[in-house]
Protein backbone atom coordinates (compact mmCIF):
# COMPACT_ATOMS: atom_id res chain seq x y z
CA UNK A 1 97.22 15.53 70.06
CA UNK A 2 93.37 15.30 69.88
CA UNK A 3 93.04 13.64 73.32
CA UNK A 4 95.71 16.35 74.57
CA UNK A 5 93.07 19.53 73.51
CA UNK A 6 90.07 17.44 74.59
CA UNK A 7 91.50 16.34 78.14
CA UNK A 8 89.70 17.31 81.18
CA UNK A 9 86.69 19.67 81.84
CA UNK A 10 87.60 23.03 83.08
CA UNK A 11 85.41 24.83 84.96
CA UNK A 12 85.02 28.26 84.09
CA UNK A 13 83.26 31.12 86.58
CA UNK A 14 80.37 32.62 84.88
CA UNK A 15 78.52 35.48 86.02
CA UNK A 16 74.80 36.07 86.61
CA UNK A 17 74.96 38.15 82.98
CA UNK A 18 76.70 35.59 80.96
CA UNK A 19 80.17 37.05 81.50
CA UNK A 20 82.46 34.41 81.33
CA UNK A 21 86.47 34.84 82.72
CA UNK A 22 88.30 32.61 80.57
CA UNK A 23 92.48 32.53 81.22
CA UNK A 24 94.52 33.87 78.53
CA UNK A 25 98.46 33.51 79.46
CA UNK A 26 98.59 34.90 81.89
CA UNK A 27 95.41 37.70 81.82
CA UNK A 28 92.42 36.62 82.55
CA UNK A 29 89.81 37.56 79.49
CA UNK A 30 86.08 38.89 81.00
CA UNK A 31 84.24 37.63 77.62
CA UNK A 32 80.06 38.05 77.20
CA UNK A 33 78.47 35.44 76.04
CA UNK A 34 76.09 35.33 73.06
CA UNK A 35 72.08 35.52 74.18
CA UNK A 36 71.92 32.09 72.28
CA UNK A 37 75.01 30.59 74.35
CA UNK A 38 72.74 31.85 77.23
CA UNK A 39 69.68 29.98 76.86
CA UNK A 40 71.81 27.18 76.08
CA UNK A 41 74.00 27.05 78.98
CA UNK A 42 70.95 28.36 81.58
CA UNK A 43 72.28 25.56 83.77
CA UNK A 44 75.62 26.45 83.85
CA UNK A 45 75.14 30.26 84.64
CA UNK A 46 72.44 29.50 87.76
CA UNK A 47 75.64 26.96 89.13
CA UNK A 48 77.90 30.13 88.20
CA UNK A 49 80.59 27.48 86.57
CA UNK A 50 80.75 27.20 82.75
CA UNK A 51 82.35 23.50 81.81
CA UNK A 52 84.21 23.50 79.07
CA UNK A 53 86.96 21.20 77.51
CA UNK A 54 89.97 23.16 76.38
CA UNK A 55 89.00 22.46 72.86
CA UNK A 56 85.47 24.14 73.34
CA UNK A 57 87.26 26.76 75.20
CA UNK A 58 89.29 27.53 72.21
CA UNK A 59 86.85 27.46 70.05
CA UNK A 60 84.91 30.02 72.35
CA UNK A 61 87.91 32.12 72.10
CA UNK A 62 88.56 32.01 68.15
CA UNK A 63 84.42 32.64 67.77
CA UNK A 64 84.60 35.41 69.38
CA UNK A 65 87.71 37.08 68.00
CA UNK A 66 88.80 37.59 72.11
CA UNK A 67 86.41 40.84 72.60
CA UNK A 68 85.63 41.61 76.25
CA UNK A 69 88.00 42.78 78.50
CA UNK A 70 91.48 41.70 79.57
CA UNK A 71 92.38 41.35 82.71
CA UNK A 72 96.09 41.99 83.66
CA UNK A 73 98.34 41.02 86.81
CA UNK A 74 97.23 44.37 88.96
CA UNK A 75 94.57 45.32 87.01
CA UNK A 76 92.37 44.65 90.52
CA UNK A 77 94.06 44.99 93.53
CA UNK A 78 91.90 43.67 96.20
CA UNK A 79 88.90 41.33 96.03
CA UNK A 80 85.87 39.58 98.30
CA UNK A 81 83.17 37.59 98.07
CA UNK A 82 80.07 38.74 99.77
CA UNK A 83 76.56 37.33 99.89
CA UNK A 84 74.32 39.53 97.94
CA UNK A 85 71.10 40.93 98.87
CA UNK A 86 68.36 38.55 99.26
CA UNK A 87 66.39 38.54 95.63
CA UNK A 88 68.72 40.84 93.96
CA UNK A 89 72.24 39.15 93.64
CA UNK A 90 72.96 35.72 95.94
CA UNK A 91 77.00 36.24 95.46
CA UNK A 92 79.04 39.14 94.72
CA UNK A 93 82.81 39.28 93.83
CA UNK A 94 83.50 42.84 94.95
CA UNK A 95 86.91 44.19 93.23
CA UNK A 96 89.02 47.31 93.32
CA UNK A 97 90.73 48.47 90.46
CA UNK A 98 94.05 49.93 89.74
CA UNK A 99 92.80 53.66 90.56
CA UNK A 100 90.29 52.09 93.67
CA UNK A 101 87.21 52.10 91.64
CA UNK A 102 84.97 49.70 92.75
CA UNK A 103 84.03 46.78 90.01
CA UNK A 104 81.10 44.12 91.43
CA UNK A 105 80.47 40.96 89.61
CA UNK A 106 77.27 38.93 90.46
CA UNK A 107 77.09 34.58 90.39
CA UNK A 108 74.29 32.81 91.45
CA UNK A 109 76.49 30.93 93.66
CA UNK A 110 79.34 31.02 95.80
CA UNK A 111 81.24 28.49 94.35
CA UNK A 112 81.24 30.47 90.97
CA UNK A 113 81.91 33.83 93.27
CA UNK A 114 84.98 31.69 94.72
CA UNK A 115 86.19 29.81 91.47
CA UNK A 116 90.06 30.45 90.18
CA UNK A 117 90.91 31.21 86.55
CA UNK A 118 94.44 30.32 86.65
C-alpha cells in the first residue's frame, strides 16, 4: 500500500508565482504555494514542473485544506501557449474562460507552459 502512494514522480506545472495545478478527480485545483515552499522549491518553479510523489502530493493537498481555485471541465474553453515578452514572462498559457474573459498564466518554461494535469 505504501509503495502504491509513493510510486512514481509526477510532474506537476508550476507557475512563475508559485501557483501550482494539481488534479483533483476530475478538476484540476490552481493551489498557491506557501512563500516558504517557494524558496524551497526555487528550482522547480524556474523549470516550471513541481515533482512530487503522490504521497507528497497528498500531503500538499490535506496541508492546505484544498484552497485555490477549482478548475472544472469548461471552466476554460480555449487555450495557447505563447512566448512571453523578452524579460517580463518567457511562457504564457493564455486561457479563455466560460464568459471569454481572458486568464494568462506565466512559467519560466515551455515545458511547464505545455505540461498536462490529467
Amino acid at each position: 500500500m505504501l509503495d502504491e502512494l509513493e510510486g512514481p514522480m509526477e510532474e506537476l506545472a508550476v507557475t512563475s508565482e508559485g501557483d501550482v495545478f494539481i488534479p483533483d478527480g476530475s478538476n484540476v485545483r490552481l493551489m498557491p504555494l506557501h512563500p516558504d515552499e517557494i524558496a524551497a522549491h526555487q528550482e522547480d518553479l524556474e523549470a516550471g514542473l513541481f515533482a512530487l510523489t503522490r504521497e507528497e502530493k497528498l500531503q500538499l493537498i490535506a496541508r492546505r485544506g484544498k484552497p485555490g481555485q477549482a478548475l472544472a471541465p469548461g471552466d476554460l474553453t480555449a487555450a495557447r501557449v505563447q512566448r512571453g515578452a523578452a524579460g517580463v514572462v518567457p511562457w504564457c498559457l493564455e486561457t479563455l474562460g466560460r464568459d471569454g474573459e481572458y486568464i494568462p498564466f506565466a512559467f519560466e518554461t515551455e515545458d511547464g507552459a505545455r505540461a498536462r494535469s490529467t
